[in-house]
Protein backbone atom coordinates (compact mmCIF):
# COMPACT_ATOMS: atom_id res chain seq x y z
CA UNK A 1 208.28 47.26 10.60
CA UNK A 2 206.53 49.93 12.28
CA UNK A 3 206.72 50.97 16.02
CA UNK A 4 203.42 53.35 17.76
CA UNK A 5 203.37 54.67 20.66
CA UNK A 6 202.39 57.79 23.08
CA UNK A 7 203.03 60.03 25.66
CA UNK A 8 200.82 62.08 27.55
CA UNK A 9 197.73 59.98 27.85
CA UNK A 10 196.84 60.65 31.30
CA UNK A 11 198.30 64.10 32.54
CA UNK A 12 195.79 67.41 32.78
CA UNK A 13 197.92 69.80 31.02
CA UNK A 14 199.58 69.81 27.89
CA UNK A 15 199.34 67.84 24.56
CA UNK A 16 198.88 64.26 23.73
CA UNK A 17 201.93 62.76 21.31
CA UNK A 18 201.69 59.88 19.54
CA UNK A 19 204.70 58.63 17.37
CA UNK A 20 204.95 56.20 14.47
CA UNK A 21 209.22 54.79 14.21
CA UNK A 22 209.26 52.71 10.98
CA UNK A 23 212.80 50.58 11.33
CA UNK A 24 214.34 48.16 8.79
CA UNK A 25 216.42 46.76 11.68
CA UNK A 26 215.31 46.17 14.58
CA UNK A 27 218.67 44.54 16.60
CA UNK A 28 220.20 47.98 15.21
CA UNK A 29 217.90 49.76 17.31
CA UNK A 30 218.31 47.65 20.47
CA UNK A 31 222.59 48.16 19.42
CA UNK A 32 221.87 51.88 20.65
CA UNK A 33 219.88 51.17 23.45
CA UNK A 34 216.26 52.31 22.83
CA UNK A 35 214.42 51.06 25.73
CA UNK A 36 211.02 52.50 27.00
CA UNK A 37 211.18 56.19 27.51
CA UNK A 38 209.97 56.16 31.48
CA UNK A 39 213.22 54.08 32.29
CA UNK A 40 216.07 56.64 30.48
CA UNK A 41 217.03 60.10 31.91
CA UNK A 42 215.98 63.32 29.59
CA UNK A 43 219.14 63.58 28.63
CA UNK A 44 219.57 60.03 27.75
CA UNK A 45 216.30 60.22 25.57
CA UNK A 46 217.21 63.44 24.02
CA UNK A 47 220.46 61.83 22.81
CA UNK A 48 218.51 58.09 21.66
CA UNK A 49 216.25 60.55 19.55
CA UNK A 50 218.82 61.83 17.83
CA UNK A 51 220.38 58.46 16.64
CA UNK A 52 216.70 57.42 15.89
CA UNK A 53 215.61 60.39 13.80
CA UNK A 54 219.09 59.72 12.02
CA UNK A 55 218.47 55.78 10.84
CA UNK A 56 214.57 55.33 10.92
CA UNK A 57 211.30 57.47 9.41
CA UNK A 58 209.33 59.22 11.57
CA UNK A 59 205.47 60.78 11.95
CA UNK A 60 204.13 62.40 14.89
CA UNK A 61 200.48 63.54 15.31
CA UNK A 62 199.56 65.50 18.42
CA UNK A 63 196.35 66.67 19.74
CA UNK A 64 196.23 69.78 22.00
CA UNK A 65 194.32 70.10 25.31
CA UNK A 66 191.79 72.29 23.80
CA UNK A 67 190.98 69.80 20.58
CA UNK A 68 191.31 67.40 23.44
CA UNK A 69 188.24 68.52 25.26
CA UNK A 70 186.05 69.02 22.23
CA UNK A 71 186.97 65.43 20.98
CA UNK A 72 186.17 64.04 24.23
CA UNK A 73 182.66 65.33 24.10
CA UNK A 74 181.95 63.19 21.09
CA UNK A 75 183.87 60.00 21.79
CA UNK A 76 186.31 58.34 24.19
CA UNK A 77 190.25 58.59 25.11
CA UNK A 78 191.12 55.31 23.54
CA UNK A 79 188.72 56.38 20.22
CA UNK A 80 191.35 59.79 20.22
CA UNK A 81 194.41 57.96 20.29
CA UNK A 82 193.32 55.14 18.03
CA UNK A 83 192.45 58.17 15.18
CA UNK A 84 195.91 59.49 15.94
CA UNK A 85 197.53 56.41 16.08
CA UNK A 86 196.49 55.60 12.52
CA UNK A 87 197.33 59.24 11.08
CA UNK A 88 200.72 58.70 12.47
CA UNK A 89 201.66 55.43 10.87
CA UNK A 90 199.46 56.93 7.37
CA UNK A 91 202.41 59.73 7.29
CA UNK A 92 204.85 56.69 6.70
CA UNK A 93 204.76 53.73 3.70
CA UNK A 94 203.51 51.24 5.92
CA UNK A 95 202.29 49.07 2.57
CA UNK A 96 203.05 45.52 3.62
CA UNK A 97 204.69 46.29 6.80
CA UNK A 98 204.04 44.99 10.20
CA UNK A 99 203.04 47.36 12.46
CA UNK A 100 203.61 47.03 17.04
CA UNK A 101 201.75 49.26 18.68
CA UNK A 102 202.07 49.53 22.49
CA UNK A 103 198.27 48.93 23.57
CA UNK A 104 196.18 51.26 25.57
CA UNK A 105 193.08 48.93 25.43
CA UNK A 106 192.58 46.36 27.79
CA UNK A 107 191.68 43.88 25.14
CA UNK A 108 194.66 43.49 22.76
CA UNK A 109 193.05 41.56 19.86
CA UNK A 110 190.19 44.30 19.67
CA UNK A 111 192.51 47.06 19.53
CA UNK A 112 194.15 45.15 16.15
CA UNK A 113 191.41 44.90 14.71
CA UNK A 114 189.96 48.35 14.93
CA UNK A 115 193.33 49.51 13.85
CA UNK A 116 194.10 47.11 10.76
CA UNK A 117 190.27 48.60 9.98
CA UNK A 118 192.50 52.44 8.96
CA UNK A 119 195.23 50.89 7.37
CA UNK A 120 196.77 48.83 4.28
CA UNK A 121 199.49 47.05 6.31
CA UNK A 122 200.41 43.59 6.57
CA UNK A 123 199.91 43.28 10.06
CA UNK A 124 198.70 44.86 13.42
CA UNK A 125 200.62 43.21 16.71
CA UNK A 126 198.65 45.41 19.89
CA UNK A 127 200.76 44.12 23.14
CA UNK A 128 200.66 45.73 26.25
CA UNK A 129 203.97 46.96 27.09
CA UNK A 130 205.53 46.71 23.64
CA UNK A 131 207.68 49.43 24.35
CA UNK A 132 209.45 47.36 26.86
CA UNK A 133 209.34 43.86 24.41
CA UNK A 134 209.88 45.51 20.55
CA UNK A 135 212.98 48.02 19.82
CA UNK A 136 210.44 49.53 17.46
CA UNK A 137 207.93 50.34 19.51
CA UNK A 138 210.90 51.43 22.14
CA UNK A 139 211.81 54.14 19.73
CA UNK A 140 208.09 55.29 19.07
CA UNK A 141 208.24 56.08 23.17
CA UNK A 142 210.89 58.44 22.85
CA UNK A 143 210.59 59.90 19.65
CA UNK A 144 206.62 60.68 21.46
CA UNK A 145 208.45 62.04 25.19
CA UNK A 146 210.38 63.85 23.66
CA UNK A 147 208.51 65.68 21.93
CA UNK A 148 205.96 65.89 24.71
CA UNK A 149 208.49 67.15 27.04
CA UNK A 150 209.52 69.79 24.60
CA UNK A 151 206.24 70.90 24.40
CA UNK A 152 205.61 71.25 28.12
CA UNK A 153 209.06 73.08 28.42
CA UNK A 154 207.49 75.80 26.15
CA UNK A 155 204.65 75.89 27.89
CA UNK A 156 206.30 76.30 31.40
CA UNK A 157 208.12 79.15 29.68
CA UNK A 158 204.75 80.66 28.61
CA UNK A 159 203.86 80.26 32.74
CA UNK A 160 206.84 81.38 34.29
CA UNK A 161 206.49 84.83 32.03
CA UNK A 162 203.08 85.30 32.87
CA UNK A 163 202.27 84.17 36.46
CA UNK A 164 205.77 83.34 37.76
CA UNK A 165 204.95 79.70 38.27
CA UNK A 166 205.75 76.70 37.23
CA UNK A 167 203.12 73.89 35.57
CA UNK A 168 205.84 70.96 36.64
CA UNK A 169 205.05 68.00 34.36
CA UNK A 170 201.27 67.97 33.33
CA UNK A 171 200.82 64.86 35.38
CA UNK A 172 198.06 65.11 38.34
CA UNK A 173 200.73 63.42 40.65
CA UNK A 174 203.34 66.16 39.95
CA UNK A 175 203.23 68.48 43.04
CA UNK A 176 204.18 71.11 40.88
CA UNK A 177 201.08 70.88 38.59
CA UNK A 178 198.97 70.77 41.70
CA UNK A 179 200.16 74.37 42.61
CA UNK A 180 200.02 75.55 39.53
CA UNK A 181 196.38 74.68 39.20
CA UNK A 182 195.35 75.96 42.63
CA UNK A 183 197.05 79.03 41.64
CA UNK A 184 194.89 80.03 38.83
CA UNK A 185 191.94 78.53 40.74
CA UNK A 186 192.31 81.05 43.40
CA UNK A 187 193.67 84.27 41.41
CA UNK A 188 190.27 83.76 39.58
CA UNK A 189 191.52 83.08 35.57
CA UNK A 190 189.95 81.14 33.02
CA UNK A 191 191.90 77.72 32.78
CA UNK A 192 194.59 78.48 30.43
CA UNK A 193 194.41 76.58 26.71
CA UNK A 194 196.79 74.23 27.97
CA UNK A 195 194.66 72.57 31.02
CA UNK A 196 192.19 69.45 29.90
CA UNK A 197 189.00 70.64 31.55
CA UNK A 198 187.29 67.72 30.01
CA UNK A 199 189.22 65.29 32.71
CA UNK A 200 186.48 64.55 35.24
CA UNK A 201 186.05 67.01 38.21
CA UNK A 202 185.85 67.49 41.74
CA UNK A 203 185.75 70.16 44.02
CA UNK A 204 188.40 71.77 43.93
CA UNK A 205 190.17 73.72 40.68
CA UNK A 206 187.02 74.77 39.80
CA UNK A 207 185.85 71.16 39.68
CA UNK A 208 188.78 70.00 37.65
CA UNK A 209 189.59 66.44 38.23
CA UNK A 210 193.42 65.89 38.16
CA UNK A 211 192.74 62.09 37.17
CA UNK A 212 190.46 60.53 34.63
């Protein structure tokens, strides 16, 4: 069986990462603990990966914020991640496997279908919150932080050299990213590569919306 899932669907900076975890035992999976990312420390996910790299396949596919922004002018968040979604479980032998996939449309039946429409596998189960429900799809959701969050780490080095602040998380919540964003806006830069400018805008940030 194969596992899908993402990370870094809705922040403003960084990448999007979606993962493909193809397990021939689930209950070994749950035996380590894979659980969805957002409830297990860094640390804890950093280690998880480890053990999951170790016992299952892998592919990851991830989409900058640049490539991002051009998609975006030509079709829709959910069309983005279904492409990558597919090229992710296409890196792995998913020939007459099932495949979970935690789902990011509001109608779970369409989202199987569109997605069984790329592939040769036996199966396409969409459920929203999968990662919480299927140890596969558990393991996607790290194996796609992780790798998210090591991407923003290098990109928060990249800041820290050049401006002396920090981009925090990505995520328009993160006070952190707010600053960093105001910063630019008022020292009068281009929006680095990293920043989405396709997200919606408002005022401020020079009109950069830090939600969709």
């Amino acid at each position: 069986m194969i596992g899908v899932d993402e990370a870094g669907r809705g922040p403003v900076l960084g990448p999007l990462v979606v993962a493909a975890v193809k397990s021939w035992d689930d209950e070994a999976l749950a035996d380590i603990g894979v659980r969805d990312s957002k409830r297990l420390s860094p640390g804890r996910r950093k280690c998880l990966y480890q053990s999951i790299v170790a016992c299952c396949d892998i592919s990851i596919v991830r989409t900058d914020a640049r490539e991002i922004d051009s998609l975006r002018s030509k079709m829709s968040l959910n069309q983005i991640e279904m492409e990558m979604a597919a090229k992710s479980i296409s890196g792995l032998d998913h020939r007459d496997e099932d495949v979970f996939i935690d789902c990011f449309d509001v109608n779970e039946d369409r989202l199987a279908r569109e997605l069984t429409s790329f592939l040769v596998c036996r199966e396409v189960i969409a459920r929203h919150k999968a990662d919480e429900t299927f140890p596969c799809v558990s393991a996607a959701s790290i194996v796609a932080k992780v790798n998210r969050d090591s991407a923003i780490s290098h990109l928060d080095e990249l800041s820290q050299e050049r401006w002396g602040v920090s981009i925090g998380s990505g995520y328009p919540s993160d006070p952190a990213t707010c600053r960093f964003l105001e910063f630019i806006d008022e020292s009068g830069e281009e929006m680095p590569f990293f920043v989405r400018r396709s997200w919606k805008t408002v005022g401020r940030f020079r009109q950069l919306k830090l939600d969709l």
